[in-house]
PDB file of N, CA and C in Angstrom:
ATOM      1  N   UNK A   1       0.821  -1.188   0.000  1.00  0.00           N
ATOM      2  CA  UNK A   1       0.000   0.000   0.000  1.00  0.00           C
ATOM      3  C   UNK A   1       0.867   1.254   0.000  1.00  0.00           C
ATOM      4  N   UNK A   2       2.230   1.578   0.697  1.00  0.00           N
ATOM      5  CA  UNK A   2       3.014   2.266   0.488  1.00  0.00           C
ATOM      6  C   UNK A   2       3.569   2.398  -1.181  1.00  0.00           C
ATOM      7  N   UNK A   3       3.454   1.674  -1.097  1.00  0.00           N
ATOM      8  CA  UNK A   3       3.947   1.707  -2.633  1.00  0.00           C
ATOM      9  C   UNK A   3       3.181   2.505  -3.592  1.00  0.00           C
ATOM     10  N   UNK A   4       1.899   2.256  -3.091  1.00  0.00           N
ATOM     11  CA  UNK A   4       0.604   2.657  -4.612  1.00  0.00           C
ATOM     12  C   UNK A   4       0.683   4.418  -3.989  1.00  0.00           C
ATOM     13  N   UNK A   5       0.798   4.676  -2.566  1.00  0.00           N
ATOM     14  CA  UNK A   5       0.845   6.280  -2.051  1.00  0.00           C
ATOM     15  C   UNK A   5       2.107   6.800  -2.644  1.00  0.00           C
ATOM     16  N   UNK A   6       3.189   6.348  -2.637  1.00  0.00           N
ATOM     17  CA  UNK A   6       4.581   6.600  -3.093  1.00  0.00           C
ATOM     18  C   UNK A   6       4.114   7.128  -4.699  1.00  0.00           C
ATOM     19  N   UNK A   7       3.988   6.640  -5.261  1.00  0.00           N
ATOM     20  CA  UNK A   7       3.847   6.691  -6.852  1.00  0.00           C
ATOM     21  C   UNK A   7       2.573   7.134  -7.320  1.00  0.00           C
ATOM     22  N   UNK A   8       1.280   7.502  -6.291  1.00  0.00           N
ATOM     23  CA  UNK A   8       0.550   8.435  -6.469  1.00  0.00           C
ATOM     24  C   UNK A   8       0.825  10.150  -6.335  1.00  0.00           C
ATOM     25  N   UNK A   9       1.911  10.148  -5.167  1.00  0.00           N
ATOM     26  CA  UNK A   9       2.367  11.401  -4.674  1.00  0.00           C
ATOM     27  C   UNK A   9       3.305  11.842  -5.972  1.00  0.00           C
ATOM     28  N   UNK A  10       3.862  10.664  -6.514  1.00  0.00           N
ATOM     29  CA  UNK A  10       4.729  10.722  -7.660  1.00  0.00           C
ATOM     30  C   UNK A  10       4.219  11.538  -8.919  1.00  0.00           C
ATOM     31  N   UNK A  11       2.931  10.481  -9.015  1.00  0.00           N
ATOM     32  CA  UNK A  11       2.523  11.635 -10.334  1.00  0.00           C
ATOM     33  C   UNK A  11       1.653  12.688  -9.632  1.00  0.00           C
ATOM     34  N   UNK A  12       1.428  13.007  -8.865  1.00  0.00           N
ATOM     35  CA  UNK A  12       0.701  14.574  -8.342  1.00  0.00           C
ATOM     36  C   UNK A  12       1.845  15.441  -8.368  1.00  0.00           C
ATOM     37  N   UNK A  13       2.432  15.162  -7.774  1.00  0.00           N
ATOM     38  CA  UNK A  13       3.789  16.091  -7.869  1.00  0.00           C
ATOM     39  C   UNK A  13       4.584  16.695  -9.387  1.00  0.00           C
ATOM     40  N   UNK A  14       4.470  15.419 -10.178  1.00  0.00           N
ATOM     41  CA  UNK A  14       4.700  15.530 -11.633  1.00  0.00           C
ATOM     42  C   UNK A  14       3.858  16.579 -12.436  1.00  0.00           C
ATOM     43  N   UNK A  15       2.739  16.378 -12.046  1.00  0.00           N
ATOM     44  CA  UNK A  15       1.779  17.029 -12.375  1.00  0.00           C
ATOM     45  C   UNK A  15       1.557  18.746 -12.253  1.00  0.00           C
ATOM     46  N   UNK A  16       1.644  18.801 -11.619  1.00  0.00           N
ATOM     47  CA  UNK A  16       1.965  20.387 -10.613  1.00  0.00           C
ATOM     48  C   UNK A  16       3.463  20.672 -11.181  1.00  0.00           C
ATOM     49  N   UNK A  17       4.333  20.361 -10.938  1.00  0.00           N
ATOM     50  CA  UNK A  17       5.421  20.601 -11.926  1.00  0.00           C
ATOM     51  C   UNK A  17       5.238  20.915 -13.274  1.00  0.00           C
ATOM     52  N   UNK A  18       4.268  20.125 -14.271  1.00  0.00           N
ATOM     53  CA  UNK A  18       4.412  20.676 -15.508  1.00  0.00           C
ATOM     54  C   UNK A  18       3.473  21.885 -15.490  1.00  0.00           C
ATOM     55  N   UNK A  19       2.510  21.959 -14.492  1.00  0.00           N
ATOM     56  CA  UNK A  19       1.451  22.930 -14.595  1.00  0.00           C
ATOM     57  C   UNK A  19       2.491  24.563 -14.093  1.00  0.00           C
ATOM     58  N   UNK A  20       2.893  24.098 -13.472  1.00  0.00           N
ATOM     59  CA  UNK A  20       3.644  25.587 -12.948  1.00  0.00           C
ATOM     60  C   UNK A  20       4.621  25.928 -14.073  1.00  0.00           C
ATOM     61  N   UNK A  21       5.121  25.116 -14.871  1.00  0.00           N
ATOM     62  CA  UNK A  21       6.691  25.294 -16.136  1.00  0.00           C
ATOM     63  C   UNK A  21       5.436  25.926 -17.066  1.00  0.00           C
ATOM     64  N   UNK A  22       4.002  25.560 -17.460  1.00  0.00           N
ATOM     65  CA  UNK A  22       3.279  26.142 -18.148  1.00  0.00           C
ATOM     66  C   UNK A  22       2.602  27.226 -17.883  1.00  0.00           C
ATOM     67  N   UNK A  23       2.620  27.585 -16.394  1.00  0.00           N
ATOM     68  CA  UNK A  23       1.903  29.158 -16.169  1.00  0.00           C
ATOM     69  C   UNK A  23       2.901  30.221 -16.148  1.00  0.00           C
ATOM     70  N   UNK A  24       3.077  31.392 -16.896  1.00  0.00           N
ATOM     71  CA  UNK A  24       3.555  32.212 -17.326  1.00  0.00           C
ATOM     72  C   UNK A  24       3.479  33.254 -16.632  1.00  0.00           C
ATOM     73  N   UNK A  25       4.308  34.512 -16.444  1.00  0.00           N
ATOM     74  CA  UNK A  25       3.676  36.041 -16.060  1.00  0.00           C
ATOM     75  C   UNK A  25       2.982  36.880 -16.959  1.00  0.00           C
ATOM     76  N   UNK A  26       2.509  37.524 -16.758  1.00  0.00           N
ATOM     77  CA  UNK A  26       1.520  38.203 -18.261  1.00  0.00           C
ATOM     78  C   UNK A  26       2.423  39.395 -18.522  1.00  0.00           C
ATOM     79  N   UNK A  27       2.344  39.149 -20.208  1.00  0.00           N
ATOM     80  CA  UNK A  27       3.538  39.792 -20.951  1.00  0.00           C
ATOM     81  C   UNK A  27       2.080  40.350 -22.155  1.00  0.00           C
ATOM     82  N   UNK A  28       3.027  41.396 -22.662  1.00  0.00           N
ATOM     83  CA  UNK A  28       2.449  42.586 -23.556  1.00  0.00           C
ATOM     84  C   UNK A  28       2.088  41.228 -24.922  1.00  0.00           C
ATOM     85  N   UNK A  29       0.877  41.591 -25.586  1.00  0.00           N
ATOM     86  CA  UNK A  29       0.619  41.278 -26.893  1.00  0.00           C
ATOM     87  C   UNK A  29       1.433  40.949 -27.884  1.00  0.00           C
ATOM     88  N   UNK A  30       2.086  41.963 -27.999  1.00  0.00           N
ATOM     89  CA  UNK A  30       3.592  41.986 -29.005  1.00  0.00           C
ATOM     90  C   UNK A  30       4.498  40.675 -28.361  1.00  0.00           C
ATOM     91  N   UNK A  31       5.335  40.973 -26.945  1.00  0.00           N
ATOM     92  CA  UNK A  31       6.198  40.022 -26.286  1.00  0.00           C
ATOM     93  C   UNK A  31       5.525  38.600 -26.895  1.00  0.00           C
ATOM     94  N   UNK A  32       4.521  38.275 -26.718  1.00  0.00           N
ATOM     95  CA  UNK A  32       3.563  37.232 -26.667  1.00  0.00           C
ATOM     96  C   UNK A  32       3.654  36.319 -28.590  1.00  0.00           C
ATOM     97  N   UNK A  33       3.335  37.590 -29.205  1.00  0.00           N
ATOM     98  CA  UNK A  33       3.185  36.518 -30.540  1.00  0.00           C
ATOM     99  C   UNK A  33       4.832  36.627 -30.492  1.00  0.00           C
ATOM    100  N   UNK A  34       6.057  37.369 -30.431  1.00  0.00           N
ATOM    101  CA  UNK A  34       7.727  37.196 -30.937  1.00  0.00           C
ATOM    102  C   UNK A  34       8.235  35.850 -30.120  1.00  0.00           C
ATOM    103  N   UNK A  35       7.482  35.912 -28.571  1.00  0.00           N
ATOM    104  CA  UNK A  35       8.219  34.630 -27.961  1.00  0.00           C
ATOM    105  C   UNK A  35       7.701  33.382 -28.573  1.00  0.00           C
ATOM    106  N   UNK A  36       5.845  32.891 -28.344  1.00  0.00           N
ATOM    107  CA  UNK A  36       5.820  32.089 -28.478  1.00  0.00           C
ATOM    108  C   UNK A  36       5.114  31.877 -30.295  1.00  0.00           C
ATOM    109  N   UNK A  37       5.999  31.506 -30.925  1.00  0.00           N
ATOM    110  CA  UNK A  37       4.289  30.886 -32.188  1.00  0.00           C
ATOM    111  C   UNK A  37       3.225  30.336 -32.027  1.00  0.00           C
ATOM    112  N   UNK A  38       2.065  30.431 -32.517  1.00  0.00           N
ATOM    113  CA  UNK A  38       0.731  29.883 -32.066  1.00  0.00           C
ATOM    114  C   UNK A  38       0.311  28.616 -32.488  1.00  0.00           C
ATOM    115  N   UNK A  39      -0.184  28.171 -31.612  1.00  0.00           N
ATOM    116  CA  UNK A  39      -0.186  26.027 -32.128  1.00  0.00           C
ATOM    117  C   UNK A  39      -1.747  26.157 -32.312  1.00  0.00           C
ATOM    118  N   UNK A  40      -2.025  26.186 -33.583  1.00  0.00           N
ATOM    119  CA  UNK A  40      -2.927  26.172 -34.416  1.00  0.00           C
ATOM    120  C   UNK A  40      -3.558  24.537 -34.138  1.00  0.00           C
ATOM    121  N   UNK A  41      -3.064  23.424 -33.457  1.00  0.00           N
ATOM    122  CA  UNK A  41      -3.854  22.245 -33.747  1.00  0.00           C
ATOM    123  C   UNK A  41      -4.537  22.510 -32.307  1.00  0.00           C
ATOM    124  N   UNK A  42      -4.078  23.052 -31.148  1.00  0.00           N
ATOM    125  CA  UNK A  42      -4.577  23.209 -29.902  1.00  0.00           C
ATOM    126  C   UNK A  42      -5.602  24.298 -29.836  1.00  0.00           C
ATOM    127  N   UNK A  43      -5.390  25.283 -30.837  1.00  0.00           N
ATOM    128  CA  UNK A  43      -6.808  26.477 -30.908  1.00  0.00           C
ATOM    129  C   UNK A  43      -8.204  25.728 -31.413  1.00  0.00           C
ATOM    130  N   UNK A  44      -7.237  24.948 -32.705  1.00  0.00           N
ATOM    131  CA  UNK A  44      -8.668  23.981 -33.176  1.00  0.00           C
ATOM    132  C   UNK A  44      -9.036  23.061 -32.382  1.00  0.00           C
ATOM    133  N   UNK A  45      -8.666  22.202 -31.878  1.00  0.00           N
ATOM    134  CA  UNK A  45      -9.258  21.303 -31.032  1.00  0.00           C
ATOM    135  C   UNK A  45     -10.156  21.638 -29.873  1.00  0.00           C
ATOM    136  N   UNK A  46      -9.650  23.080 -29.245  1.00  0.00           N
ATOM    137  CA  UNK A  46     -10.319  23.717 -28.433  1.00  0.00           C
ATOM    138  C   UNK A  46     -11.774  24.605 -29.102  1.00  0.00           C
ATOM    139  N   UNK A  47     -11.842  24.886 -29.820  1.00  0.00           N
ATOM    140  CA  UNK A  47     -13.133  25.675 -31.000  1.00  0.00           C
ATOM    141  C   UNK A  47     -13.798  24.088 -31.289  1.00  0.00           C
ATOM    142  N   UNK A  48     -13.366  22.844 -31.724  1.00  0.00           N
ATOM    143  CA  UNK A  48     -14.032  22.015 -32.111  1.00  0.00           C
ATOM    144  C   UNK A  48     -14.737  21.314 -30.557  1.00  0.00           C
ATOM    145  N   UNK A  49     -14.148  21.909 -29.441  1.00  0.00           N
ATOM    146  CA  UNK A  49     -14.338  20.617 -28.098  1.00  0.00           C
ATOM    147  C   UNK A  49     -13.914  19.214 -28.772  1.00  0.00           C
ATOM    148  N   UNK A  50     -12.787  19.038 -28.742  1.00  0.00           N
ATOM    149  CA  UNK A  50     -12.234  18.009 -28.714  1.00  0.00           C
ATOM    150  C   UNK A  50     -11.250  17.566 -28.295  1.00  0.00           C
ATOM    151  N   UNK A  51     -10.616  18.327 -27.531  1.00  0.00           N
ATOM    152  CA  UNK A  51      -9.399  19.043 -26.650  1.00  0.00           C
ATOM    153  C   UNK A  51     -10.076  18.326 -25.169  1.00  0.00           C
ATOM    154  N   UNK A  52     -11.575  17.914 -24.971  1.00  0.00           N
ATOM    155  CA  UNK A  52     -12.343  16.622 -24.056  1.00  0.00           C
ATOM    156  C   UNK A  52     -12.236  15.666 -24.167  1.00  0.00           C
ATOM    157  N   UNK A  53     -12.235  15.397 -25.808  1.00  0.00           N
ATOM    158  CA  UNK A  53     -11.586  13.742 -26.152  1.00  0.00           C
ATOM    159  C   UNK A  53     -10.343  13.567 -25.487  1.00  0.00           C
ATOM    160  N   UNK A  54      -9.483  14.483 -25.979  1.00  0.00           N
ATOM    161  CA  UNK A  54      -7.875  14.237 -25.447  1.00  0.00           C
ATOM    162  C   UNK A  54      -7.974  13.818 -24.117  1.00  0.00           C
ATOM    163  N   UNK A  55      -8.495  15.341 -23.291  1.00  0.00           N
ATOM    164  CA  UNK A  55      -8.673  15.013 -21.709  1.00  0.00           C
ATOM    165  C   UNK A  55      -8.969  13.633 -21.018  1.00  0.00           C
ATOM    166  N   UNK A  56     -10.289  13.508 -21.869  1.00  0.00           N
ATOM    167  CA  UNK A  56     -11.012  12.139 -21.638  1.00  0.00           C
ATOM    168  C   UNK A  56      -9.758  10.834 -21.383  1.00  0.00           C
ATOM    169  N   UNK A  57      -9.618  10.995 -22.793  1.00  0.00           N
ATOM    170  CA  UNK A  57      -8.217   9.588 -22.686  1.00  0.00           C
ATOM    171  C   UNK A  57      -7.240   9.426 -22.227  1.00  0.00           C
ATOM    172  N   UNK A  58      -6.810  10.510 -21.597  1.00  0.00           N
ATOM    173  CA  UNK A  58      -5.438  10.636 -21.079  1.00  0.00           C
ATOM    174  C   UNK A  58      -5.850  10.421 -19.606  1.00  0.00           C
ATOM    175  N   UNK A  59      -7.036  10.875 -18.918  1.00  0.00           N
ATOM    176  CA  UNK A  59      -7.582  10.265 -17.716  1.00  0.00           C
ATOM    177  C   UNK A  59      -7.517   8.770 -17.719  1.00  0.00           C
ATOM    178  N   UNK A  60      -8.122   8.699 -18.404  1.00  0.00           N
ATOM    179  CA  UNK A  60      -8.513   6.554 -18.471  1.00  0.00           C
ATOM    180  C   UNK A  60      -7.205   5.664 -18.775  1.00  0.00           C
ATOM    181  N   UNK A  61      -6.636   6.309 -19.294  1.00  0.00           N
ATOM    182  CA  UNK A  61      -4.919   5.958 -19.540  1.00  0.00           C
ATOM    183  C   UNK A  61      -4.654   5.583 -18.324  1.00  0.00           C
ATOM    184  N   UNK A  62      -4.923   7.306 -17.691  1.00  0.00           N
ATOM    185  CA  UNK A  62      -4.255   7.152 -16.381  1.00  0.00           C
ATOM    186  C   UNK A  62      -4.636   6.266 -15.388  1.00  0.00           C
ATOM    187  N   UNK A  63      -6.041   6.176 -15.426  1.00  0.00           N
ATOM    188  CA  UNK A  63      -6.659   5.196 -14.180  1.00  0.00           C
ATOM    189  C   UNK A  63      -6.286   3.684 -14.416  1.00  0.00           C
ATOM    190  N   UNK A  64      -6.198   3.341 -15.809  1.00  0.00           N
ATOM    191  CA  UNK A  64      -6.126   2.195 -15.827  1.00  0.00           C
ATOM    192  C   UNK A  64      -4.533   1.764 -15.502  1.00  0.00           C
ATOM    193  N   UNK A  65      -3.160   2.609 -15.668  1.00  0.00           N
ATOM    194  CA  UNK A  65      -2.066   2.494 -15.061  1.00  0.00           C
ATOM    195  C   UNK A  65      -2.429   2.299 -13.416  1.00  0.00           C
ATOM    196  N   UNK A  66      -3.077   3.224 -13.220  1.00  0.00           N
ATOM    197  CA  UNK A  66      -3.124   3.072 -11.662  1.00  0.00           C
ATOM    198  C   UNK A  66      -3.893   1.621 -10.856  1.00  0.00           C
ATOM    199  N   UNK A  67      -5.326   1.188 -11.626  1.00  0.00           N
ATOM    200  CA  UNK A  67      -5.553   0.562 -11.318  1.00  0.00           C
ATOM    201  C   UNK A  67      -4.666  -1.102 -11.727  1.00  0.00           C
ATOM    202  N   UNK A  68      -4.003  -1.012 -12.783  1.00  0.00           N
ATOM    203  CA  UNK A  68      -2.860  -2.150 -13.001  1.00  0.00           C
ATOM    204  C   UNK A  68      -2.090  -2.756 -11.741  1.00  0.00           C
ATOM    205  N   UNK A  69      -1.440  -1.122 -11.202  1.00  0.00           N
ATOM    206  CA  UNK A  69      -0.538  -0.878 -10.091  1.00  0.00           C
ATOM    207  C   UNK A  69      -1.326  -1.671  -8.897  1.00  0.00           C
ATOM    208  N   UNK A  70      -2.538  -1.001  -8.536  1.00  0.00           N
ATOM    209  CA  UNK A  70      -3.386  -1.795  -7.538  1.00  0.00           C
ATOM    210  C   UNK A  70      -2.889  -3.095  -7.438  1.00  0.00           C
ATOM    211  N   UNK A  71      -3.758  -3.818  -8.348  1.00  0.00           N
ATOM    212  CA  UNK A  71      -3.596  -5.277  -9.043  1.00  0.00           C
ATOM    213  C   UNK A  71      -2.355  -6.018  -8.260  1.00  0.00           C
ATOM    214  N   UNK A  72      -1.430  -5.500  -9.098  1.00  0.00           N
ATOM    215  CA  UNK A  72       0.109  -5.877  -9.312  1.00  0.00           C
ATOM    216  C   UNK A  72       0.739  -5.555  -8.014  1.00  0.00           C
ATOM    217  N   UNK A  73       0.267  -4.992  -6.904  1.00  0.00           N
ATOM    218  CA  UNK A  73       0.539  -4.866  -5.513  1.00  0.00           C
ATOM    219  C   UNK A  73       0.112  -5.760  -4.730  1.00  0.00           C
ATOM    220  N   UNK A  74      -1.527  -5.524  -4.845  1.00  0.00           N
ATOM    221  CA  UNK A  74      -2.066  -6.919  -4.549  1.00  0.00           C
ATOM    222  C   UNK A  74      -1.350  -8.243  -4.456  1.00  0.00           C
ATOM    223  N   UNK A  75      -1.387  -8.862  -5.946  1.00  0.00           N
ATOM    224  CA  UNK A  75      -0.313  -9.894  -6.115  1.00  0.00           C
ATOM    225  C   UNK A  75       0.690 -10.071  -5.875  1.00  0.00           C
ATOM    226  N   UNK A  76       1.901  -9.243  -5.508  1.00  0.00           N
ATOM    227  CA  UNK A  76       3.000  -9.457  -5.194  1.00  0.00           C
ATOM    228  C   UNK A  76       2.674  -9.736  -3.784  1.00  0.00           C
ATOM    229  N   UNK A  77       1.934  -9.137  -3.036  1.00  0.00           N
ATOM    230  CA  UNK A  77       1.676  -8.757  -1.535  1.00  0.00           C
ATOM    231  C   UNK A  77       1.365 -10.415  -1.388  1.00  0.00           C
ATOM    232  N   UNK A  78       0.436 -10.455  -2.135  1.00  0.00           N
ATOM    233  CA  UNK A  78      -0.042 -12.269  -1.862  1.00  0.00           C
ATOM    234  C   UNK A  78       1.061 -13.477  -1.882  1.00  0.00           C
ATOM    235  N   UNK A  79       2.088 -13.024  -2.803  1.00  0.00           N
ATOM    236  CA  UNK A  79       3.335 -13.725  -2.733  1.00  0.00           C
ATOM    237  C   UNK A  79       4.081 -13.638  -1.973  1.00  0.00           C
ATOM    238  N   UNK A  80       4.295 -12.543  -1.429  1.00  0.00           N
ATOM    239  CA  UNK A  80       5.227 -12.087  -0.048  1.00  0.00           C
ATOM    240  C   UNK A  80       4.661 -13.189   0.832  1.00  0.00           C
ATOM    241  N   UNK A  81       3.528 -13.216   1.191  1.00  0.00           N
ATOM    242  CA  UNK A  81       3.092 -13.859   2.230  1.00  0.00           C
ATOM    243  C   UNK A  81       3.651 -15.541   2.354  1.00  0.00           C
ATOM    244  N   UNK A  82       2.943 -15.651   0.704  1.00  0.00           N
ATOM    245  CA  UNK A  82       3.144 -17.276   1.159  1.00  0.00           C
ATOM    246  C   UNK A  82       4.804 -17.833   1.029  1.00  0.00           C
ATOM    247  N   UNK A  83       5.648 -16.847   0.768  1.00  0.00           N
ATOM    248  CA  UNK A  83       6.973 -17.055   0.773  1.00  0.00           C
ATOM    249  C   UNK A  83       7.489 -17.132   2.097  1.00  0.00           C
ATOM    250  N   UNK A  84       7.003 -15.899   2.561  1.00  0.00           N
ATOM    251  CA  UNK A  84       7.221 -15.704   4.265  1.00  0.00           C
ATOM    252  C   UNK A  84       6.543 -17.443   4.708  1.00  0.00           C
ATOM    253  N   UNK A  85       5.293 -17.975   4.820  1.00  0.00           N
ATOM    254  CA  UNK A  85       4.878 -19.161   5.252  1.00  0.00           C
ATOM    255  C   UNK A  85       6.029 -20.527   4.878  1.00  0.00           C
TER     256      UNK A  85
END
């Protein structure tokens, strides 16, 4: 069970890390289009709502890694035991 908290804290932490490298200070109009170029597949996806699909799958990705992990803790845990016996 340590294990599945260890590597939950893991990706929360991961998480928050990329979110903070992506929030910016607010810079002038001009600064804005010279630094960054504009990603035209992320404006569209967002105008189409489909930028939810993405969301969507990248959740279920995620749960189903996590729930694997469950699993695969479980089982080892069950082996520990009867090794210990």
């Amino acid at each position: 069970m340590f294990r599945i908290l260890a590597v939950w804290c893991f990706i929360l932490g991961a998480t928050a890390g990329l979110q903070q490298a992506q929030a910016q200070p607010a810079q002038t109009e001009s600064a804005v289009a010279t630094a960054q170029p504009e990603v035209e597949m992320a404006d569209t996806l967002r105008q189409d709502g489909k930028i939810y699909v993405v969301v969507i799958v990248l959740l279920t990705v995620m749960a189903g890694l996590i729930l694997y992990l469950v699993t695969l803790d479980r089982k080892v845990g069950k082996l520990e035991k009867q090794m210990r016996e």
